[in-house]
N, C-alpha and C. Protein backbone atom coordinates (compact mmCIF):
# COMPACT_ATOMS: atom_id res chain seq x y z
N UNK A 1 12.22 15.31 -9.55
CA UNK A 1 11.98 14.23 -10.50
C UNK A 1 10.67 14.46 -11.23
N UNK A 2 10.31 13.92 -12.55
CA UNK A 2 9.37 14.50 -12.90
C UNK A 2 8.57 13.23 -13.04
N UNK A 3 8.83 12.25 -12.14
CA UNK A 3 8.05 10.85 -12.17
C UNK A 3 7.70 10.79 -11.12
N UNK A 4 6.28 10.73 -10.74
CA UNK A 4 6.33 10.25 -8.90
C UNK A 4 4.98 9.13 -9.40
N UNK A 5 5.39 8.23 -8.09
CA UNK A 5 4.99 6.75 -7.29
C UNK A 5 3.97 7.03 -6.68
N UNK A 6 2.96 6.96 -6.54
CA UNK A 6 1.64 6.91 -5.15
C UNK A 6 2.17 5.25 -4.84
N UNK A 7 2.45 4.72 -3.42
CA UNK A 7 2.51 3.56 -2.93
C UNK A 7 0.99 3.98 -2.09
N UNK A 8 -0.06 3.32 -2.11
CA UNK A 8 -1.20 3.39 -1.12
C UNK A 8 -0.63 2.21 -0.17
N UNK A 9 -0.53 2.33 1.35
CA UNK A 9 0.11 1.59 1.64
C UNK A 9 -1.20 1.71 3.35
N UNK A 10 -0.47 0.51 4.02
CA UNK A 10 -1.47 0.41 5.14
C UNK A 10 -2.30 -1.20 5.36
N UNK A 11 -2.12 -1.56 6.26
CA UNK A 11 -2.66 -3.13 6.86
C UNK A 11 -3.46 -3.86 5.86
N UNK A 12 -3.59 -5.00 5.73
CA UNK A 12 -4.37 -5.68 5.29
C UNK A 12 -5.69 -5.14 5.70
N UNK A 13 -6.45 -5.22 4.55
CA UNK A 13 -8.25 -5.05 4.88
C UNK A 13 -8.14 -3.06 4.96
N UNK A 14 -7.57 -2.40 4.81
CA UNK A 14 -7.68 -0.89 4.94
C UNK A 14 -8.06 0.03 4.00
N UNK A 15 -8.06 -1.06 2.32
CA UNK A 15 -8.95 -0.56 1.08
C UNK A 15 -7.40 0.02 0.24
N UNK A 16 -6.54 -0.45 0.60
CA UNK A 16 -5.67 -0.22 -0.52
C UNK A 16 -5.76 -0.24 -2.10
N UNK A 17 -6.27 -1.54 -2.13
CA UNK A 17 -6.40 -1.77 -3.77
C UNK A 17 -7.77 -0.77 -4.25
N UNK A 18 -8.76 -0.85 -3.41
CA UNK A 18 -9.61 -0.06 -3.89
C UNK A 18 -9.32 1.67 -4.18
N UNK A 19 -8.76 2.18 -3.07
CA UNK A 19 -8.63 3.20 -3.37
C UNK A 19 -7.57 3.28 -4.07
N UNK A 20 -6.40 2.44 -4.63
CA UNK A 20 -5.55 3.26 -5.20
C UNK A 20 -6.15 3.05 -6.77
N UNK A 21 -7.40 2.07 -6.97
CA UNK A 21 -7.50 2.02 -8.44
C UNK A 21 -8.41 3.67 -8.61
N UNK A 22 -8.82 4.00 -7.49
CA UNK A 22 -9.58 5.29 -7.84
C UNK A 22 -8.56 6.47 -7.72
N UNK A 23 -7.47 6.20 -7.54
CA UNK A 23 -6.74 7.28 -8.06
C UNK A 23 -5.68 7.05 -8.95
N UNK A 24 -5.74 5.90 -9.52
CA UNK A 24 -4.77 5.68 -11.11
C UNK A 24 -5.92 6.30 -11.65
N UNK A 25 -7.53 5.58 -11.89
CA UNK A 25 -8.21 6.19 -12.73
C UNK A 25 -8.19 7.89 -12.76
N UNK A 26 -8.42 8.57 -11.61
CA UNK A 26 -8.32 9.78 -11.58
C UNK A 26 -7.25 10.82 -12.11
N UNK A 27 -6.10 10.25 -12.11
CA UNK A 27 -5.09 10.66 -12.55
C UNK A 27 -4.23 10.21 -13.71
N UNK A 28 -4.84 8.70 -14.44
CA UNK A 28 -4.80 8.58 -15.25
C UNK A 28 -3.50 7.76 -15.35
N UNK A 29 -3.15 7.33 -14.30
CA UNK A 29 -1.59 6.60 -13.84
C UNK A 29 -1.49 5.23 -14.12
N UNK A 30 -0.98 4.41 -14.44
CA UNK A 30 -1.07 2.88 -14.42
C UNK A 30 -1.11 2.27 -13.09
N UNK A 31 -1.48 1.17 -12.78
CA UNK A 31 -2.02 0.87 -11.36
C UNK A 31 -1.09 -0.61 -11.09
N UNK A 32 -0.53 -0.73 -10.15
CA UNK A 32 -0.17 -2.24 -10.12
C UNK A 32 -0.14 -2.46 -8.52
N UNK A 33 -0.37 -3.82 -8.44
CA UNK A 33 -0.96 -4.37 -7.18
C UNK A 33 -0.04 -5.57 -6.51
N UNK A 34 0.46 -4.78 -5.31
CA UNK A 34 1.58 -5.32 -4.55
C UNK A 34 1.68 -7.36 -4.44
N UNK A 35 0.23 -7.07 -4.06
CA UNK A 35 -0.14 -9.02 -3.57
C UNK A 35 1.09 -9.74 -5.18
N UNK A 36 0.86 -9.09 -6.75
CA UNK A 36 1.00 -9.74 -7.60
C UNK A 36 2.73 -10.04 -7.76
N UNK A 37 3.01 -8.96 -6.92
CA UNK A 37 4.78 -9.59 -6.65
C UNK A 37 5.25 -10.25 -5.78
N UNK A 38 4.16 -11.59 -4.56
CA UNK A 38 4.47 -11.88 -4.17
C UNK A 38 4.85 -13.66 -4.51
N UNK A 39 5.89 -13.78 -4.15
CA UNK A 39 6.27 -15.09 -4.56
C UNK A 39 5.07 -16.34 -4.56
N UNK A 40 4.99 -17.67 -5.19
CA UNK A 40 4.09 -18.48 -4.44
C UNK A 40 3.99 -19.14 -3.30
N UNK A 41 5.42 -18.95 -2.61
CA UNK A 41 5.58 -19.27 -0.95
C UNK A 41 5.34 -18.14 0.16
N UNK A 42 5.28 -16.93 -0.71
CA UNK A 42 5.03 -15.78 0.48
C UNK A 42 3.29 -16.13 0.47
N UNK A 43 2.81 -16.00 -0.53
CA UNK A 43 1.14 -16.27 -0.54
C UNK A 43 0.87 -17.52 0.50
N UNK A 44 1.65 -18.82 -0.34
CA UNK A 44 0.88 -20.02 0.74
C UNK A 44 1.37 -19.59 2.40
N UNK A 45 2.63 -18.81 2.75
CA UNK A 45 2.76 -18.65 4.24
C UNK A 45 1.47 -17.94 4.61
N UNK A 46 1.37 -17.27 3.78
CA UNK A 46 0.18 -15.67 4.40
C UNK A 46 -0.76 -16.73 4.56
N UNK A 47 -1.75 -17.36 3.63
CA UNK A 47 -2.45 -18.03 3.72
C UNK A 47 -2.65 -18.76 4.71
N UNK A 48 -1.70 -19.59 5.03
CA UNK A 48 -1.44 -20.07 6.45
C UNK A 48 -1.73 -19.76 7.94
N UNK A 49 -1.57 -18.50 7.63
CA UNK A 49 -1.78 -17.35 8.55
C UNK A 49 -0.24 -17.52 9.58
N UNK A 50 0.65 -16.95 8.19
CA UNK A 50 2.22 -17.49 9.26
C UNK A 50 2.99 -15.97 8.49
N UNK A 51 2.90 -14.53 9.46
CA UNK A 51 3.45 -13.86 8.80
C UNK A 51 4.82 -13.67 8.08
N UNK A 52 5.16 -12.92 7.37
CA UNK A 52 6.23 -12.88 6.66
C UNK A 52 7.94 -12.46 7.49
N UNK A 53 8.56 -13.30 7.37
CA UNK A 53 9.85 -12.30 7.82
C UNK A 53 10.34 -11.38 6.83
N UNK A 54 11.01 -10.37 7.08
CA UNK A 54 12.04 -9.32 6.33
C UNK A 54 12.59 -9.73 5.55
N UNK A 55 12.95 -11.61 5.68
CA UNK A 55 14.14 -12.00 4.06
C UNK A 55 12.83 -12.69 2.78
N UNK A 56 11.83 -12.76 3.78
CA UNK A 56 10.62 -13.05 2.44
C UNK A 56 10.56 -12.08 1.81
N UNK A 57 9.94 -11.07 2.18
CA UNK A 57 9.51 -9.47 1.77
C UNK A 57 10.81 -8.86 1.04
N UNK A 58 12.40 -9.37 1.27
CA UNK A 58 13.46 -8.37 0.76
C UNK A 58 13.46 -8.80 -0.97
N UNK A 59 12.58 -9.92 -1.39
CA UNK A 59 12.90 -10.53 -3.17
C UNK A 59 11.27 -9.08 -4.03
N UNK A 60 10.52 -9.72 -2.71
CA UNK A 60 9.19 -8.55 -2.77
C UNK A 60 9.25 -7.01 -3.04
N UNK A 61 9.83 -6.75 -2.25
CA UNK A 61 9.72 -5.18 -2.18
C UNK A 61 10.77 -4.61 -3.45
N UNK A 62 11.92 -5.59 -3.80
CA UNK A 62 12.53 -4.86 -4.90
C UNK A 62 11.92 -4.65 -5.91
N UNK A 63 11.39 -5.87 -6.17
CA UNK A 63 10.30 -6.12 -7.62
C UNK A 63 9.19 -4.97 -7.11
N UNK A 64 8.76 -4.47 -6.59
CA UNK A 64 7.75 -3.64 -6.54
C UNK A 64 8.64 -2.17 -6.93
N UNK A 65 9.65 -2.24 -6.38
CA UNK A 65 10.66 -0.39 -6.61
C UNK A 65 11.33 -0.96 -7.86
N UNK A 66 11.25 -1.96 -7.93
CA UNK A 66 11.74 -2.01 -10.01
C UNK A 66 10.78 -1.96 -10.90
N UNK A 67 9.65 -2.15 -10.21
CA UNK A 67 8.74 -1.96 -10.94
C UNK A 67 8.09 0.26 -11.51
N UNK A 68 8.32 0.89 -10.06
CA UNK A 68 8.28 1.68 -10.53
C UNK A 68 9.35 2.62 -11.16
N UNK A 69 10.38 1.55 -10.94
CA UNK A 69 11.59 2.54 -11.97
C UNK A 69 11.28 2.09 -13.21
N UNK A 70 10.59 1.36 -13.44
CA UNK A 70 10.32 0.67 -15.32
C UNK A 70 8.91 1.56 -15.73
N UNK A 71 8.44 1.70 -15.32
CA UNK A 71 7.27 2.74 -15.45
C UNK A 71 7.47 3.65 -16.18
N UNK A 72 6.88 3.78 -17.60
CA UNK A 72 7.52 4.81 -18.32
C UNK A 72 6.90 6.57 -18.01
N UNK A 73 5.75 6.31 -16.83
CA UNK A 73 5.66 7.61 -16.35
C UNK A 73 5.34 7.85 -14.93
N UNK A 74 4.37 8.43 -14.46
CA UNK A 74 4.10 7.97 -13.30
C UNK A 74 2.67 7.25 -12.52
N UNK A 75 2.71 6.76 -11.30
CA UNK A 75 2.35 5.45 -11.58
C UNK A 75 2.02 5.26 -9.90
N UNK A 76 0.82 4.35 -9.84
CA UNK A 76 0.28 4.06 -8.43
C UNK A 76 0.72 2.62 -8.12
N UNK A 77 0.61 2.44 -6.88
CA UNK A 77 1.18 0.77 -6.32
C UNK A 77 0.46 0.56 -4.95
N UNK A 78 0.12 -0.31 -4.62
CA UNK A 78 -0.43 -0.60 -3.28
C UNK A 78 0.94 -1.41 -2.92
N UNK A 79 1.11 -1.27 -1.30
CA UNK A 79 2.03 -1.87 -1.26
C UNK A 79 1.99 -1.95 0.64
N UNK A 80 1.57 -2.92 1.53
CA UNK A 80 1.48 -2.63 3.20
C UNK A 80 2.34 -1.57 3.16
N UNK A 81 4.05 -1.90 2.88
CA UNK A 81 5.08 -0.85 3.48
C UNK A 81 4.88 -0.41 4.72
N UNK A 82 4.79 -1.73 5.78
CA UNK A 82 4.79 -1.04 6.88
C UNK A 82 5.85 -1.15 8.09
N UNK A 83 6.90 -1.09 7.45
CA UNK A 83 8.25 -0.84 8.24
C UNK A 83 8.74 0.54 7.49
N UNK A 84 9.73 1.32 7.93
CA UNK A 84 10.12 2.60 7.44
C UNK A 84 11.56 1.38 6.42
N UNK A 85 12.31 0.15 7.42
CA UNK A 85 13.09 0.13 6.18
C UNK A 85 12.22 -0.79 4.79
N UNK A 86 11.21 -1.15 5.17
CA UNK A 86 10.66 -1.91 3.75
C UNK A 86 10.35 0.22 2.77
N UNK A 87 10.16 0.94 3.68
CA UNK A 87 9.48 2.12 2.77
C UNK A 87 11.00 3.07 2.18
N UNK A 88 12.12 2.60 3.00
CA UNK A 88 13.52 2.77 2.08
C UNK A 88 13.76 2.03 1.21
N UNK A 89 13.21 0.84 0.99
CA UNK A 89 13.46 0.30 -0.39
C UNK A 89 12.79 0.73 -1.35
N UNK A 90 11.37 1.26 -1.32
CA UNK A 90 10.83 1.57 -2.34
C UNK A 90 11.23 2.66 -2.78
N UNK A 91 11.73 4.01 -1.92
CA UNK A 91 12.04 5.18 -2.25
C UNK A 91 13.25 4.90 -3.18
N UNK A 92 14.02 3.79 -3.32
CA UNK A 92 15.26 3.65 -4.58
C UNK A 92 15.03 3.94 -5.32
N UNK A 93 13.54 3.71 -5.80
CA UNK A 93 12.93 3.29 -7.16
C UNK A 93 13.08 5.07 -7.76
N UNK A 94 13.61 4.78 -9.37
CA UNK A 94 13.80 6.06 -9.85
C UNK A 94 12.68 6.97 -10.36
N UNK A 95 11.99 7.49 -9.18
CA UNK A 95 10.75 8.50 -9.26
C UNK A 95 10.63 8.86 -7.83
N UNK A 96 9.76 9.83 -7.91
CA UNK A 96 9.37 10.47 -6.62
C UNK A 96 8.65 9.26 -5.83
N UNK A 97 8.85 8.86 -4.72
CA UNK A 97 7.42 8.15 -4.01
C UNK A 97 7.21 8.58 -2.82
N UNK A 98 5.51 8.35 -2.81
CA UNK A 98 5.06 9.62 -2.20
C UNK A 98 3.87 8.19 -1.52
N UNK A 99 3.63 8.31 -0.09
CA UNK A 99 3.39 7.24 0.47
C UNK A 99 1.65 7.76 0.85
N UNK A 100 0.58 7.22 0.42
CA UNK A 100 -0.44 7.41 0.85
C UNK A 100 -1.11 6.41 1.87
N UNK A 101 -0.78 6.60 3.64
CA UNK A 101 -1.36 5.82 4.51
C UNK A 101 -2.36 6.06 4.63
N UNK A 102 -3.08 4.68 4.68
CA UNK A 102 -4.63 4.14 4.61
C UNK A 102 -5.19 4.14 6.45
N UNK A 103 -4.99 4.83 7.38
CA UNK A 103 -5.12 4.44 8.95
C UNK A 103 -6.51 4.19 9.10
N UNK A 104 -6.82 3.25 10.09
CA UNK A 104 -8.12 2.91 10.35
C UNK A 104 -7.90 2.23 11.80
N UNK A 105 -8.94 2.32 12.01
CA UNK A 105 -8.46 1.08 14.12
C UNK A 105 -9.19 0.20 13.38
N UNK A 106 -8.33 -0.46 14.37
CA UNK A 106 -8.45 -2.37 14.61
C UNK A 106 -9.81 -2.46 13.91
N UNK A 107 -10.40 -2.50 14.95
CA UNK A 107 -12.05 -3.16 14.84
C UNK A 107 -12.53 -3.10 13.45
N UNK A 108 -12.56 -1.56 13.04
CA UNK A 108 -13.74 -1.23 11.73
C UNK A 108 -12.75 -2.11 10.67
N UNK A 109 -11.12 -2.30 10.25
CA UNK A 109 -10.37 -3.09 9.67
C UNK A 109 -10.49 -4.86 9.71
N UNK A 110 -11.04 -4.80 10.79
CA UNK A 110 -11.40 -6.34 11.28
C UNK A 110 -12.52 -6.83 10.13
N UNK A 111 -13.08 -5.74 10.73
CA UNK A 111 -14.77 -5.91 10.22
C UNK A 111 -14.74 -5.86 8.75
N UNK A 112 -13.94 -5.36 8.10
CA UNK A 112 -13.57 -5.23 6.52
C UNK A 112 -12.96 -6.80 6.33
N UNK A 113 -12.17 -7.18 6.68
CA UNK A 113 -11.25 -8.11 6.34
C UNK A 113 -12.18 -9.39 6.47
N UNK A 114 -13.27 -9.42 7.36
CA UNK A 114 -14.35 -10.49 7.70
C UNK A 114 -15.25 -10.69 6.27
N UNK A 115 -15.14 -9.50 6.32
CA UNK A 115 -16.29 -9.73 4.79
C UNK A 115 -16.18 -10.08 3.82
N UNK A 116 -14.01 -10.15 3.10
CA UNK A 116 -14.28 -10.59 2.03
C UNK A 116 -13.98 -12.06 2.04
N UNK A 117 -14.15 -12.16 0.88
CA UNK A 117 -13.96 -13.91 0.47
C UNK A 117 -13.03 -13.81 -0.81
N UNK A 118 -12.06 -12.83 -1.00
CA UNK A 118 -11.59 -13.12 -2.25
C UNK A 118 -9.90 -12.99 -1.96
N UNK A 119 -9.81 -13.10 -0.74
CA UNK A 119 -8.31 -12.32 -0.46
C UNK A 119 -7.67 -13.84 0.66
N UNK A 120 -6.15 -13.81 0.21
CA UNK A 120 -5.24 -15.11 0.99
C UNK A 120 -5.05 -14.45 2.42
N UNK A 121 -5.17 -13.13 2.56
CA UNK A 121 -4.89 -12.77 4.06
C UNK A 121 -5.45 -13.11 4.62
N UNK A 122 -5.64 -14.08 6.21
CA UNK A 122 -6.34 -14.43 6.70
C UNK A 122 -6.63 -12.81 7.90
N UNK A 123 -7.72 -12.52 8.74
CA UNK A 123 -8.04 -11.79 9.48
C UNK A 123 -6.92 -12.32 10.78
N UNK A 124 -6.67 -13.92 11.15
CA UNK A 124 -5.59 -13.92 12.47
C UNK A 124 -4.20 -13.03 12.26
N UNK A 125 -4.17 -12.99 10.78
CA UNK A 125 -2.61 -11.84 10.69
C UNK A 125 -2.60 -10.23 10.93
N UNK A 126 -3.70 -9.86 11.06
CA UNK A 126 -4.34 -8.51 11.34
C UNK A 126 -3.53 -7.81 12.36
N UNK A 127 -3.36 -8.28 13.74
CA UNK A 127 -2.58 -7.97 14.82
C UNK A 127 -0.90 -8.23 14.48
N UNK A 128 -0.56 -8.95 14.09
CA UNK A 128 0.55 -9.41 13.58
C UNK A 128 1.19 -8.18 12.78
N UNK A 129 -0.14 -7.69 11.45
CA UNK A 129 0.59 -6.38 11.03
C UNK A 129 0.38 -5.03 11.36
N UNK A 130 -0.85 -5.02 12.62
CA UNK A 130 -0.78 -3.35 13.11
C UNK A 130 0.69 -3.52 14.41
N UNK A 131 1.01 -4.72 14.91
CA UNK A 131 2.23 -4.85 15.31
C UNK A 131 3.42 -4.24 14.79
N UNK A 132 3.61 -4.66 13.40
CA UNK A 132 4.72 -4.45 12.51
C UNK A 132 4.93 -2.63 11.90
N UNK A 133 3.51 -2.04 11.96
CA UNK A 133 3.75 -0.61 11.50
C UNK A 133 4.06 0.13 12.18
N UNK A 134 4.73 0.62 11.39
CA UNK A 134 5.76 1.66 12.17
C UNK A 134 5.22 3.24 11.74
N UNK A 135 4.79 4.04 12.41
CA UNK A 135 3.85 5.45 11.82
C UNK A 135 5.04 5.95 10.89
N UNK A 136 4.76 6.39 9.94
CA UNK A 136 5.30 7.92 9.06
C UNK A 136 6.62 8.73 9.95
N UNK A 137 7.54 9.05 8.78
CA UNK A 137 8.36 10.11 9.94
C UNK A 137 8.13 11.33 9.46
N UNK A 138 8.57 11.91 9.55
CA UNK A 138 8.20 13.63 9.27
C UNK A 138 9.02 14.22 7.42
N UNK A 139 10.29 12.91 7.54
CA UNK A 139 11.00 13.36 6.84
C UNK A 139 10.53 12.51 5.17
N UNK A 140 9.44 11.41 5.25
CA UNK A 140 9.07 10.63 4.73
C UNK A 140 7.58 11.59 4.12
N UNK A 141 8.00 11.64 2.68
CA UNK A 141 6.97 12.43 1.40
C UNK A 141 5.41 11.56 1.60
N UNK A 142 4.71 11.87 2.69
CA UNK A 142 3.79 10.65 2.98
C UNK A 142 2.89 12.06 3.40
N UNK A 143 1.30 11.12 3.34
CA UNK A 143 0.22 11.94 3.85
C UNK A 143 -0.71 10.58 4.41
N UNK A 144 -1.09 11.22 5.44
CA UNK A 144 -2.20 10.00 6.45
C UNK A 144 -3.51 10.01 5.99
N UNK A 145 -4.14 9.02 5.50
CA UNK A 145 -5.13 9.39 5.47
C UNK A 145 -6.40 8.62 5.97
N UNK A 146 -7.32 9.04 6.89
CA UNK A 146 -8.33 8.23 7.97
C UNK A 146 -9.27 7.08 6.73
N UNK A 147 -9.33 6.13 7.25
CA UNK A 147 -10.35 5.31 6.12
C UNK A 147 -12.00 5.49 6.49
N UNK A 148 -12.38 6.62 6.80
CA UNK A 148 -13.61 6.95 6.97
C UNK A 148 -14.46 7.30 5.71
N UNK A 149 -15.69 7.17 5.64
CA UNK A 149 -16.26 7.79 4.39
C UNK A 149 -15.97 6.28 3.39
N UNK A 150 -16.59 7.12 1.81
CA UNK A 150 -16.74 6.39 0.78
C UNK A 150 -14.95 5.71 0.25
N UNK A 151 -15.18 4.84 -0.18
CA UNK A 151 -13.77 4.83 -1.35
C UNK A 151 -13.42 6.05 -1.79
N UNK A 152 -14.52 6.72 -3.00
CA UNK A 152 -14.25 8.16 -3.39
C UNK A 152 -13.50 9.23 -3.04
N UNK A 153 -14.34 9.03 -1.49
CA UNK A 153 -14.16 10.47 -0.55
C UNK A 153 -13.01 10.23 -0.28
N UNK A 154 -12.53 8.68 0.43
CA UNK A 154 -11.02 9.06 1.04
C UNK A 154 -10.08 8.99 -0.42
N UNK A 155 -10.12 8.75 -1.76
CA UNK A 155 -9.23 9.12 -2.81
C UNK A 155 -9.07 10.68 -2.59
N UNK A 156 -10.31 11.39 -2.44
CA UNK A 156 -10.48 12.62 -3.19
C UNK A 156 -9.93 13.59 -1.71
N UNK A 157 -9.89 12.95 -0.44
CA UNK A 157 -8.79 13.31 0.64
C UNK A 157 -7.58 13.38 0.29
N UNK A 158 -7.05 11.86 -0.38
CA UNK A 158 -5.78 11.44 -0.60
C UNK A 158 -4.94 12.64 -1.53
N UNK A 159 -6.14 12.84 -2.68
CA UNK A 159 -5.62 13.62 -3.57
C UNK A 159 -5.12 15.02 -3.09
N UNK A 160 -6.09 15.79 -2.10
CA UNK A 160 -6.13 17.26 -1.74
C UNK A 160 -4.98 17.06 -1.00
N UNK A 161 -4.75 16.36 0.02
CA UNK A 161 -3.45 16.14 1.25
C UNK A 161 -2.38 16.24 -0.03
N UNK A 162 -2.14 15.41 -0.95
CA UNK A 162 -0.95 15.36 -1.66
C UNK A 162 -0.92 16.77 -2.91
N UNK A 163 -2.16 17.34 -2.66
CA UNK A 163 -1.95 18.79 -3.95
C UNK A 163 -1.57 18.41 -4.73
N UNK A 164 -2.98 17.30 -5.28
CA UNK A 164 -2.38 16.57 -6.62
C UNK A 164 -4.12 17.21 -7.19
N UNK A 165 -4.77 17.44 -6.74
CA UNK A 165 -6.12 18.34 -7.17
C UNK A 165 -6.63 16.92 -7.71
N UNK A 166 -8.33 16.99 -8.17
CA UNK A 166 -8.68 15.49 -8.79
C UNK A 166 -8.17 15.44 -10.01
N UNK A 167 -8.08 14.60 -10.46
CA UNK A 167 -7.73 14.07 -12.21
C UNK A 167 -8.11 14.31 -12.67
């Protein structure tokens, strides 16, 4: 295919949005941000701190893989995706997608998620979604990548793992 998807994907608080805007910019991709396809009842549950079931997330995740089949090229997305079947829905989407996991332990993710003040995820859902992930399979176009270091540094990881070179 000559269209491929970066989904930056990985727990609440793991720097998704940040790093994937440093690699739309780098690569020059359009950027869109998972939270913005979520309904206004998936937000007030999250908010709540009442995680999502599978039939919330199934109106979610399409709109995110229709989104990158409308993409007139190719194109970054943050997106948790942390079930393998939420990461079969996105692969529908008509382009390559290519899954960049954000891994980090608990604690230093904790400690991220404490600090901000601008986000509906509460930190009690934290366990709730390193519960729910399910690791990478072998057969899944994905690269791991540790959340150590700068924003920068782990883009400019993200990039070399995927032999996408910088932008």
């Amino acid at each position: 295919m000559s269209r491929t998807s970066l989904v930056v994907m990985g727990v609440a608080g793991s720097g998704k949005t940040t790093v994937a805007a440093i690699l739309a910019e780098r690569l020059g991709w359009p950027l869109a941000e998972a939270d913005e396809f979520h309904s206004a009842e998936n937000v007030a549950k999250m908010s709540a701190g009442t995680p999502l079931t599978d039939e919330d997330r199934g109106p979610w995740l399409a709109a995110i893989r229709d989104w990158i089949s409308a993409a007139a090229g190719s194109s970054v997305v943050t997106c948790s995706a942390l079930r393998r079947t939420y990461r079969d829905v996105l692969r529908q989407a008509d382009a390559r997608v290519r899954f960049v996991h954000l891994d980090g332990g608990r604690d230093e993710i904790a400690e991220r998620m404490s600090a901000r003040t601008d986000h509906f995820m509460p930190l009690g859902l934290l366990d709730s979604q390193l519960a729910t992930l399910e690791p990478l399979e072998p057969d899944e176009d994905a690269v791991v990548v540790p959340i150590e270091g700068t924003p920068a540094e782990i883009a400019e990881t993200a990039l070399t793992a995927l032999d996408l070179g910088s932008g």
